[in-house]
C-alpha atoms as a PDB file:
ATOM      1  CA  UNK A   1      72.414 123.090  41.315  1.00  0.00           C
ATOM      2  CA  UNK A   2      74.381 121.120  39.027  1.00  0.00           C
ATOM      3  CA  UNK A   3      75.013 123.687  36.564  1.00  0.00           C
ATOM      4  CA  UNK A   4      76.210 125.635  38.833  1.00  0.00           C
ATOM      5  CA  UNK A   5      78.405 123.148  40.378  1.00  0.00           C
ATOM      6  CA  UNK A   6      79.552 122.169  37.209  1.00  0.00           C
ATOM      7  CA  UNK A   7      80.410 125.523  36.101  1.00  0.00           C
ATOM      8  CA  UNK A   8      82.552 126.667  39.159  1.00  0.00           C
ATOM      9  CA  UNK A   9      84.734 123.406  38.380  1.00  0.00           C
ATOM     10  CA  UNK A  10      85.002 124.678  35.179  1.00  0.00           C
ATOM     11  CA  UNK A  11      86.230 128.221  36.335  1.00  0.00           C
ATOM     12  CA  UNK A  12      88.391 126.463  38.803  1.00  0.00           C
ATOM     13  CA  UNK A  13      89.984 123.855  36.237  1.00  0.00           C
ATOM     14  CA  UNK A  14      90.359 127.036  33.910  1.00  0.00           C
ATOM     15  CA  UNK A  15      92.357 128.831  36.277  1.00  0.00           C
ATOM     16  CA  UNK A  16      94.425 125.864  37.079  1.00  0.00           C
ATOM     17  CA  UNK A  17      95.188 125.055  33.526  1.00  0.00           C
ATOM     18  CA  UNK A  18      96.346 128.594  33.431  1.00  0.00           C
ATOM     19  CA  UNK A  19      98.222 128.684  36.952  1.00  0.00           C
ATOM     20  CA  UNK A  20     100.404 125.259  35.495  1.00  0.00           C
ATOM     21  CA  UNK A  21     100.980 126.716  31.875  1.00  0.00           C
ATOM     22  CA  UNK A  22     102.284 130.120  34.006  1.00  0.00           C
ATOM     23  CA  UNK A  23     104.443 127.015  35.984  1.00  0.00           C
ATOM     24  CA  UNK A  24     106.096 125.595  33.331  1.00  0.00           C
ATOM     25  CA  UNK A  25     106.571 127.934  31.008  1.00  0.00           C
ATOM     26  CA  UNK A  26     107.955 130.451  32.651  1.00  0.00           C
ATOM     27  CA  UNK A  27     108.775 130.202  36.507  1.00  0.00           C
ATOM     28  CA  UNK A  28     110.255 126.280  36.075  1.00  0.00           C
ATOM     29  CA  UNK A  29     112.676 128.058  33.011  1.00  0.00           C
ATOM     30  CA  UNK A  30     113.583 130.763  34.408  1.00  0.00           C
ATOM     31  CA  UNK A  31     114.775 128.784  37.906  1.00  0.00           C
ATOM     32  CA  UNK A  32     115.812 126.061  35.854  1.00  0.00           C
ATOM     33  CA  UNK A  33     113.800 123.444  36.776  1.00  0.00           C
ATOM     34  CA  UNK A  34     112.194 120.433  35.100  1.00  0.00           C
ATOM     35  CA  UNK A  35     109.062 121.053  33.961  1.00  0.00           C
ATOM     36  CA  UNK A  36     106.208 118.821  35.277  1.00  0.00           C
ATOM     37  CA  UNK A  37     104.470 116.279  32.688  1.00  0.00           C
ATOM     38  CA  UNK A  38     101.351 115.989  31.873  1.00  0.00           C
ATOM     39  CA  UNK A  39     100.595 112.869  32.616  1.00  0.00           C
ATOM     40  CA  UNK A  40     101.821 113.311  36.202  1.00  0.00           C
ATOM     41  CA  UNK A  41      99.889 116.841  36.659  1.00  0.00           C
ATOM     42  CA  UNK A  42      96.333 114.337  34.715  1.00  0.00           C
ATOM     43  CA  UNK A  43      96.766 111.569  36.214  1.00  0.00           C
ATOM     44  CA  UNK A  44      93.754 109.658  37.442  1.00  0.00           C
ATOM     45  CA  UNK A  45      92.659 107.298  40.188  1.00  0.00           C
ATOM     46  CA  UNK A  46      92.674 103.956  40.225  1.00  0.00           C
ATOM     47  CA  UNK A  47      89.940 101.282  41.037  1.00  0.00           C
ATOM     48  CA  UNK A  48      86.527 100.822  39.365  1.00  0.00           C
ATOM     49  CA  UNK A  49      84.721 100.917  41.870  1.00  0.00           C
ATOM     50  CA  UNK A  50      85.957 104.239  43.604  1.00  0.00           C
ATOM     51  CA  UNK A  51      82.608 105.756  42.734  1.00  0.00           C
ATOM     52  CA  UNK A  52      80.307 102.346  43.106  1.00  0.00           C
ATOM     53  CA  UNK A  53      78.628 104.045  46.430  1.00  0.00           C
ATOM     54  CA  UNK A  54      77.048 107.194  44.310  1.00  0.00           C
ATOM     55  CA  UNK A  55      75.146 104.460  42.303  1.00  0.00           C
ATOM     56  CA  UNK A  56      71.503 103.791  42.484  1.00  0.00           C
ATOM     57  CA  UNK A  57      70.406 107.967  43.700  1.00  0.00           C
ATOM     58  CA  UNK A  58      68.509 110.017  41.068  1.00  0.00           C
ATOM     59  CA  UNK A  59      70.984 112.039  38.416  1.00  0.00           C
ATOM     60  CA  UNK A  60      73.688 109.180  39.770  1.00  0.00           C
ATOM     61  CA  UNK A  61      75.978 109.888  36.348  1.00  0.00           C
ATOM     62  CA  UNK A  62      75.642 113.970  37.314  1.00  0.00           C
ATOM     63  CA  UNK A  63      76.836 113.212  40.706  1.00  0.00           C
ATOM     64  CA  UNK A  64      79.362 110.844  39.502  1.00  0.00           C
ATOM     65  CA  UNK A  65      80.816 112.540  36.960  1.00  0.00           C
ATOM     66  CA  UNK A  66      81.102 116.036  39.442  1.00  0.00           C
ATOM     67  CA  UNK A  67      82.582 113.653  41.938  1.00  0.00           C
ATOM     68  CA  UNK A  68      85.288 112.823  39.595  1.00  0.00           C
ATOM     69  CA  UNK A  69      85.756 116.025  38.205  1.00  0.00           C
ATOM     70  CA  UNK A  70      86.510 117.318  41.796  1.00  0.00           C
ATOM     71  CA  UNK A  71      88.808 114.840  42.568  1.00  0.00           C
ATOM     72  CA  UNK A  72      90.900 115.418  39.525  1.00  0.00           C
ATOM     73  CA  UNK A  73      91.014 118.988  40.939  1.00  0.00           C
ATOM     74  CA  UNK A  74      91.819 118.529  43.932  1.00  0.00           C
ATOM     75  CA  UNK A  75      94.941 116.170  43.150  1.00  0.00           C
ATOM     76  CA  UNK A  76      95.908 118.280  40.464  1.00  0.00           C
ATOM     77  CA  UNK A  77      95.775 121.138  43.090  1.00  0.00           C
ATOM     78  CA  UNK A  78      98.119 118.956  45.316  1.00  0.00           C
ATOM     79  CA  UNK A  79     100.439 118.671  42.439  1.00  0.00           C
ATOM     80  CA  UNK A  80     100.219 122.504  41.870  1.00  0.00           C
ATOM     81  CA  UNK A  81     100.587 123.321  45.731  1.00  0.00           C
ATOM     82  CA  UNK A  82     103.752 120.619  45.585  1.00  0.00           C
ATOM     83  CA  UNK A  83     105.408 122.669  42.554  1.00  0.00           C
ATOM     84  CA  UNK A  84     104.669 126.089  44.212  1.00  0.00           C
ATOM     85  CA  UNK A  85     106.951 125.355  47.382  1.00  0.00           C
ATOM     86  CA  UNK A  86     109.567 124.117  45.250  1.00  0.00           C
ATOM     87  CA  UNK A  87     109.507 127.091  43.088  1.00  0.00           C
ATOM     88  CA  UNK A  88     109.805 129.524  46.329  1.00  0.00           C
ATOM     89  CA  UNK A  89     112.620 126.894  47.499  1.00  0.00           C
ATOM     90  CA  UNK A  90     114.744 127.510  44.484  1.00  0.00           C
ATOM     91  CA  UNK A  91     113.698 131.611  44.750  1.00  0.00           C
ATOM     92  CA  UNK A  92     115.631 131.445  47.734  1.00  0.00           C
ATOM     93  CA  UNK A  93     118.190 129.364  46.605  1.00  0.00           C
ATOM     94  CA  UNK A  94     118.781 131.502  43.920  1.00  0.00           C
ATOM     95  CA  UNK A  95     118.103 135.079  45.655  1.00  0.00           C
ATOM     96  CA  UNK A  96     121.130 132.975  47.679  1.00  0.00           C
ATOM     97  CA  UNK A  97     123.360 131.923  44.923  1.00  0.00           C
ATOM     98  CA  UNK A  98     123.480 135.612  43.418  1.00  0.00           C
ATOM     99  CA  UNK A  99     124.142 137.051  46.772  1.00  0.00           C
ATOM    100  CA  UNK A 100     127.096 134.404  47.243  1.00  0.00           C
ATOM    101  CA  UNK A 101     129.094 134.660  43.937  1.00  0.00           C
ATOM    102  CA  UNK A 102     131.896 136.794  43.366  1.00  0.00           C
ATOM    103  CA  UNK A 103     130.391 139.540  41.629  1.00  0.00           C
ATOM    104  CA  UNK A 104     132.914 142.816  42.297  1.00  0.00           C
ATOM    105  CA  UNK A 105     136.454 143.961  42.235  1.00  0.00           C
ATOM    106  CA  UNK A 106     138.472 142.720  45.237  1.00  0.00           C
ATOM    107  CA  UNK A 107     139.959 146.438  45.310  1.00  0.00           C
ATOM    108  CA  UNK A 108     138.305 150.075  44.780  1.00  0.00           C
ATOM    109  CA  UNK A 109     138.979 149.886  40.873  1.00  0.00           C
ATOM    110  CA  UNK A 110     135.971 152.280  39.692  1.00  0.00           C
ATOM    111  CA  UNK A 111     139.324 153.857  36.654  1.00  0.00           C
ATOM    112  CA  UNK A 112     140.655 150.399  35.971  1.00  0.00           C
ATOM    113  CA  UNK A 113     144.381 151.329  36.690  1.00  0.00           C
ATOM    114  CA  UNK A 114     145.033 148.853  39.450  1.00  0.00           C
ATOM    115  CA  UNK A 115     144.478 146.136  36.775  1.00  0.00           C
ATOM    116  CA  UNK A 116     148.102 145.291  36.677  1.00  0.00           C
ATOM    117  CA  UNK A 117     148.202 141.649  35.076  1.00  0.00           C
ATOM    118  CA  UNK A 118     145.173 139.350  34.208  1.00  0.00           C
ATOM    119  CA  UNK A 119     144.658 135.722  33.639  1.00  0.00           C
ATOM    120  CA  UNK A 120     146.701 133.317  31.540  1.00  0.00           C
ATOM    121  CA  UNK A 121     149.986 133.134  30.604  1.00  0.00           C
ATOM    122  CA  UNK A 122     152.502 135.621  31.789  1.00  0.00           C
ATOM    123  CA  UNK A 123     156.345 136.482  32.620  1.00  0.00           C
ATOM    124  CA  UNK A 124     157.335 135.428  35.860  1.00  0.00           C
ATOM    125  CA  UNK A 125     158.765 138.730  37.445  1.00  0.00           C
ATOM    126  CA  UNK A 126     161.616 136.881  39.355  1.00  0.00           C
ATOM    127  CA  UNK A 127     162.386 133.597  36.857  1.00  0.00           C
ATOM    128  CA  UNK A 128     161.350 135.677  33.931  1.00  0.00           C
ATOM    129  CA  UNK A 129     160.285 132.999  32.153  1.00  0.00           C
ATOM    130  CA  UNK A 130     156.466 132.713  30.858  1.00  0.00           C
ATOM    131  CA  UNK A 131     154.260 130.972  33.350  1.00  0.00           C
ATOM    132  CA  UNK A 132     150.682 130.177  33.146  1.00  0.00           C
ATOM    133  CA  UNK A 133     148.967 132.987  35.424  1.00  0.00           C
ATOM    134  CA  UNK A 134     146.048 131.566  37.611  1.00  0.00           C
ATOM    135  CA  UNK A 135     144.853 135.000  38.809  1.00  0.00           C
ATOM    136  CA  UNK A 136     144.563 138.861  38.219  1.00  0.00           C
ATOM    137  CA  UNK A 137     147.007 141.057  40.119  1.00  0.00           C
ATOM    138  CA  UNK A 138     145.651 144.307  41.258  1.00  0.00           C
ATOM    139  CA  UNK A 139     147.963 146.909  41.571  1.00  0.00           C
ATOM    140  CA  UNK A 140     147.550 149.179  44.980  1.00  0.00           C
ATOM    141  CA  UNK A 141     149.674 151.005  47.781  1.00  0.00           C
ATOM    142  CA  UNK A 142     150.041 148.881  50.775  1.00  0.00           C
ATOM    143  CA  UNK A 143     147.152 149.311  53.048  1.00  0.00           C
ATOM    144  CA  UNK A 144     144.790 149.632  50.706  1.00  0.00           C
ATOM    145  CA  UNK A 145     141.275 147.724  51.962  1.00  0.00           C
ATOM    146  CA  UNK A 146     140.842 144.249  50.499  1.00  0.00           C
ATOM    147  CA  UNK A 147     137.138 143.500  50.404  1.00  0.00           C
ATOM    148  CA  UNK A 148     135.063 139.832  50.036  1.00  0.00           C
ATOM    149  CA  UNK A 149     133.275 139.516  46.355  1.00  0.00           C
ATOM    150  CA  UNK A 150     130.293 137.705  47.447  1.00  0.00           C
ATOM    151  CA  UNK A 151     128.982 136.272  50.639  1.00  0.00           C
ATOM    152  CA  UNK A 152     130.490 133.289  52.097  1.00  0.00           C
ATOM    153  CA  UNK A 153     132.434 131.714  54.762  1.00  0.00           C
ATOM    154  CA  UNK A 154     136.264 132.220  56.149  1.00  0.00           C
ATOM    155  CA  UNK A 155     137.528 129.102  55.023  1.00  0.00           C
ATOM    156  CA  UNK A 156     141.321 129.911  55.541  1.00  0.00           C
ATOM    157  CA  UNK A 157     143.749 132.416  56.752  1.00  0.00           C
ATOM    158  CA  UNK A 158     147.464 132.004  56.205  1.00  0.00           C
ATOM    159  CA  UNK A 159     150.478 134.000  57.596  1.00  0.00           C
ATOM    160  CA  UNK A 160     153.608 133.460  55.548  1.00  0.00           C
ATOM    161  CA  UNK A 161     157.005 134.925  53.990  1.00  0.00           C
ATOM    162  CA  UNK A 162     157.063 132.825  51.127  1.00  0.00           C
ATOM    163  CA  UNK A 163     155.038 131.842  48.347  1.00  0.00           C
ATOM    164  CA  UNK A 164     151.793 133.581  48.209  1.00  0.00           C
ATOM    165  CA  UNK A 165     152.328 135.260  51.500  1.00  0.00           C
ATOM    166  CA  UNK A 166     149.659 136.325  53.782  1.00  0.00           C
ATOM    167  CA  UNK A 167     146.194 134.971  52.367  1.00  0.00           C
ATOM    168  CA  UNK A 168     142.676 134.374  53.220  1.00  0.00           C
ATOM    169  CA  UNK A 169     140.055 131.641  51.027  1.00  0.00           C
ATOM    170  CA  UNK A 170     136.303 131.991  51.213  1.00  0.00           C
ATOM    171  CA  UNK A 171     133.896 129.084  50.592  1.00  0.00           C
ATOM    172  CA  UNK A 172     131.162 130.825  48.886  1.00  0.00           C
ATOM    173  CA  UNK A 173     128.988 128.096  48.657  1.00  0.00           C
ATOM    174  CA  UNK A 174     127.312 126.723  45.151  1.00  0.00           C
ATOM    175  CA  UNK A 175     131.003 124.790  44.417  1.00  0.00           C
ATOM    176  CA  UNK A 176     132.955 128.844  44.104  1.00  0.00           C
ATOM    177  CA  UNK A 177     136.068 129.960  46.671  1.00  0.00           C
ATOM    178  CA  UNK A 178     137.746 133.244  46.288  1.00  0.00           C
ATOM    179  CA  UNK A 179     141.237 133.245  47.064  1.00  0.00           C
ATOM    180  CA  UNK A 180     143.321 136.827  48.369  1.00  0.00           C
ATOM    181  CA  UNK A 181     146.914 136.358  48.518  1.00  0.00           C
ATOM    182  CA  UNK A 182     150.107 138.770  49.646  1.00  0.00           C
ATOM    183  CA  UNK A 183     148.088 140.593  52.035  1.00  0.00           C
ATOM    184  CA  UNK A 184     149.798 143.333  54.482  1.00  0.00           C
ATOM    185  CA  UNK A 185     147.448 141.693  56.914  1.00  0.00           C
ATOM    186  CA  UNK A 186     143.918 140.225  57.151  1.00  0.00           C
ATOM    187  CA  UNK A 187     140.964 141.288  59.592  1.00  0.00           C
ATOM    188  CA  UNK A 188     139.399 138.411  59.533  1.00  0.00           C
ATOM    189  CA  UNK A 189     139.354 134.412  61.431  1.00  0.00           C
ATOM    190  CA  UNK A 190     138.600 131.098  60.204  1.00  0.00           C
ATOM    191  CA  UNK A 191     134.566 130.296  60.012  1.00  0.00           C
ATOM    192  CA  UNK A 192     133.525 133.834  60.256  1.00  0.00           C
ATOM    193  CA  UNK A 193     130.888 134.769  57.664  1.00  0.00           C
ATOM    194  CA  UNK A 194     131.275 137.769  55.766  1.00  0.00           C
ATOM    195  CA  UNK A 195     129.190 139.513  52.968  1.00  0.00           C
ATOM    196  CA  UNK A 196     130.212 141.205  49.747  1.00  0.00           C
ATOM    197  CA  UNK A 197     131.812 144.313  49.930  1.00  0.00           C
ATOM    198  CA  UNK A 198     133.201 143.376  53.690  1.00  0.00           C
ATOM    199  CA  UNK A 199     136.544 144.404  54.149  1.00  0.00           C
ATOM    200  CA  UNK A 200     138.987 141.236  55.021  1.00  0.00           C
ATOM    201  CA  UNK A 201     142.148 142.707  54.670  1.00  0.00           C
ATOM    202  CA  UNK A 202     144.776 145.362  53.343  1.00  0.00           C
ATOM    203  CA  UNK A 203     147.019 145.337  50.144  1.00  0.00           C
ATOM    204  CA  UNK A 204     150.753 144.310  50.637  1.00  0.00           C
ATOM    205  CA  UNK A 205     154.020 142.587  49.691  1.00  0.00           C
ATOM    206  CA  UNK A 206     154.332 139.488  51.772  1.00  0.00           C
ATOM    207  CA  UNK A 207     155.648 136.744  50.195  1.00  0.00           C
ATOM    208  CA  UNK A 208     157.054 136.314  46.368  1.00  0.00           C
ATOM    209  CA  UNK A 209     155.965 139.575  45.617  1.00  0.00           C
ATOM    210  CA  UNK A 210     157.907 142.450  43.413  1.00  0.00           C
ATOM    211  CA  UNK A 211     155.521 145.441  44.310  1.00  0.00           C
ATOM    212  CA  UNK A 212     152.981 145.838  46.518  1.00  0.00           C
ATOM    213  CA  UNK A 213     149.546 143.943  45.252  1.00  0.00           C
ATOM    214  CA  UNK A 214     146.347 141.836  45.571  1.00  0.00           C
ATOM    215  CA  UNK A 215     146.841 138.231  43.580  1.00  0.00           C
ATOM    216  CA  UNK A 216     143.209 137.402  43.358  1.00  0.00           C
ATOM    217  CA  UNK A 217     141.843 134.185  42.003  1.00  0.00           C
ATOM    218  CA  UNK A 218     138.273 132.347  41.412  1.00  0.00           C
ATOM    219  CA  UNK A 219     137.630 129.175  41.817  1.00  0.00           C
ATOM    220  CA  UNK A 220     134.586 126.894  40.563  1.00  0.00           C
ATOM    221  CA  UNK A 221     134.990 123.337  41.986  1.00  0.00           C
ATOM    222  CA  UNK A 222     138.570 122.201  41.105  1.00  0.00           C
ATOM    223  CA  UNK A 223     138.899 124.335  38.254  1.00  0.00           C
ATOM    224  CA  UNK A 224     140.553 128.363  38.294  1.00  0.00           C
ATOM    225  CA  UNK A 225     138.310 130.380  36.091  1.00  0.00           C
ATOM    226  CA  UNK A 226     139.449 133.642  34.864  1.00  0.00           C
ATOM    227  CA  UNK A 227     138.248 136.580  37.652  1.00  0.00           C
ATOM    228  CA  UNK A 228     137.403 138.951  34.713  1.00  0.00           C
ATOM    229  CA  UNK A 229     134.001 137.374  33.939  1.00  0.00           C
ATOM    230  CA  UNK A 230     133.146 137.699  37.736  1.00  0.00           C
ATOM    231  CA  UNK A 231     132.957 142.060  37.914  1.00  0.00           C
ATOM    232  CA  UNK A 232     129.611 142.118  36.192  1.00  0.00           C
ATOM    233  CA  UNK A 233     128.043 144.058  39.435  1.00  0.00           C
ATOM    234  CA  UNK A 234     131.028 146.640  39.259  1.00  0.00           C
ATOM    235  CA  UNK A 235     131.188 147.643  35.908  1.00  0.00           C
ATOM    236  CA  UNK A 236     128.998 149.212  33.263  1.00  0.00           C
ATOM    237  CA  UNK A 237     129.453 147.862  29.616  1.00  0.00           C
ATOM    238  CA  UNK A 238     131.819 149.833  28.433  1.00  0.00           C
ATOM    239  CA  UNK A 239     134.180 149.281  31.503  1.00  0.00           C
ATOM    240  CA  UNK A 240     134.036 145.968  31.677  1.00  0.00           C
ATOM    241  CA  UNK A 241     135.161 146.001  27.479  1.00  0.00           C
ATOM    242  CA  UNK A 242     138.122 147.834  28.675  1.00  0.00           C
ATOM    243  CA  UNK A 243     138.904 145.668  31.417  1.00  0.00           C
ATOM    244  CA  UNK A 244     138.736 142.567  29.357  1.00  0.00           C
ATOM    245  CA  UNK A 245     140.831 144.468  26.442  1.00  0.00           C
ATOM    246  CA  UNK A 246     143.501 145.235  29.440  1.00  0.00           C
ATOM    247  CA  UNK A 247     143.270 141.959  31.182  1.00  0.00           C
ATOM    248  CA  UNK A 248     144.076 139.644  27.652  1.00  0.00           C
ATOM    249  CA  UNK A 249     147.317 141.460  27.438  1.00  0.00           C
ATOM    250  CA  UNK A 250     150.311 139.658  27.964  1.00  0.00           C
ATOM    251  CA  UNK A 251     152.729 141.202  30.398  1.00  0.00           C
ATOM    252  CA  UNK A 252     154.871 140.921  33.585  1.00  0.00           C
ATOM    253  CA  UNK A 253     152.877 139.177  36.705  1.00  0.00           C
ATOM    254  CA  UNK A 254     153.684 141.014  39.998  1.00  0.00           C
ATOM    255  CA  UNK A 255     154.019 137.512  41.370  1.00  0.00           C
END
């Protein structure tokens, strides 16, 4: 009976062993988590005389030593049952994160001719002087749909005749915002959620604009990142090439 007892903890530790090397080694990296140290998956129990009560009964080192075999099991099954929730936590968390960041065009761009000015420094169209450009400008009739590039929530709508005109923000979550600017109108309200792809409003001039446009900007905490490294769900290789080749060029900004 102990042989056989023996040998299913065995199996069982075997499989563990296997289960935690699976843990660390590949779903902690790949969701970017710490890996778990040995010493806290092995650690033992404390007390010498946790096992003093098995003493004194025929094969009494056979029962003791099974007895602490199983126990190291079953914590290190705790452990592994701990790590597993956390690891479907941050699946979700991450399923959520790649759902929520800008991903796409603001605009219907599929040629790349509504790429009208990109990121970084450019000529002011009204000072023309050069002027460090904190967006892309998408070139479009008026009316054409506006659309959210990742989940998130309405954090701001804005009417105006100066400036950057009619606007919306979303809070995206995970520290990025999206910003929309000299919109004909919006469609949508403060708090609303929206998804990617929803539309939230329709191409215009309101504001400092010289031709009707989308000023489109991403933001990652306090910092404006260039939008160009944020269409890598709309493009295939070779576009997005082209679209950084067009978007490094330095030209007139439509606002």
């Amino acid at each position: 009976h102990f042989e056989l007892l023996n040998k299913r903890i065995d199996e069982s530790s075997s499989i563990l062993t296997e289960l935690q090397e699976r843990d660390n080694s590949i779903y902690r990296v790949y969701f970017e988590a710490n890996p778990i140290p040995d010493e806290q998956r092995k650690a033992g129990f404390g007390g010498v005389n946790r096992y003093k009560y098995l003493e004194g009964f025929d094969n009494s080192s056979m029962i003791e030593k099974a007895t602490k075999d199983l126990d190291v099991l079953s914590k290190q099954l705790v452990v592994q049952s701990k790590s597993l929730d956390e690891i479907v936590a941050l699946a979700k968390n991450k399923e959520e994160l790649l759902a929520s960041i800008p991903a796409i065009q603001p605009v219907a761009n599929k040629d790349l001719k509504r790429m009208a000015s990109g990121y970084g420094y450019r000529i002011h169209p009204i000072y023309k002087t050069r002027k460090f450009h904190w967006g892309m400008d998408f070139s479009a009739p008026k009316g054409t749909p506006v659309y959210a590039t990742g989940n998130g929530t309405i954090e701001k709508v804005k009417r105006s005749r100066r400036g950057y005109g009619n606007q919306v923000k979303i809070n995206h979550g995970f520290g990025y915002v999206t910003f929309y600017a000299h919109l004909q109108k919006y469609t949508v309200r403060k708090n609303q959620k929206v998804k990617r792809g929803d539309l939230i409003g329709y191409v215009g001039t309101s504001g400092t604009s010289t031709a009707p446009h989308l000023h489109y900007e991403v933001i990652k905490g306090k910092r404006k990142l260039n939008p160009v490294y944020f269409y890598f769900s709309d493009l295939t290789p070779e576009e997005y090439d082209r679209m950084l080749e067009m978007a490094s060029q330095e030209n007139q900004s439509l606002d």
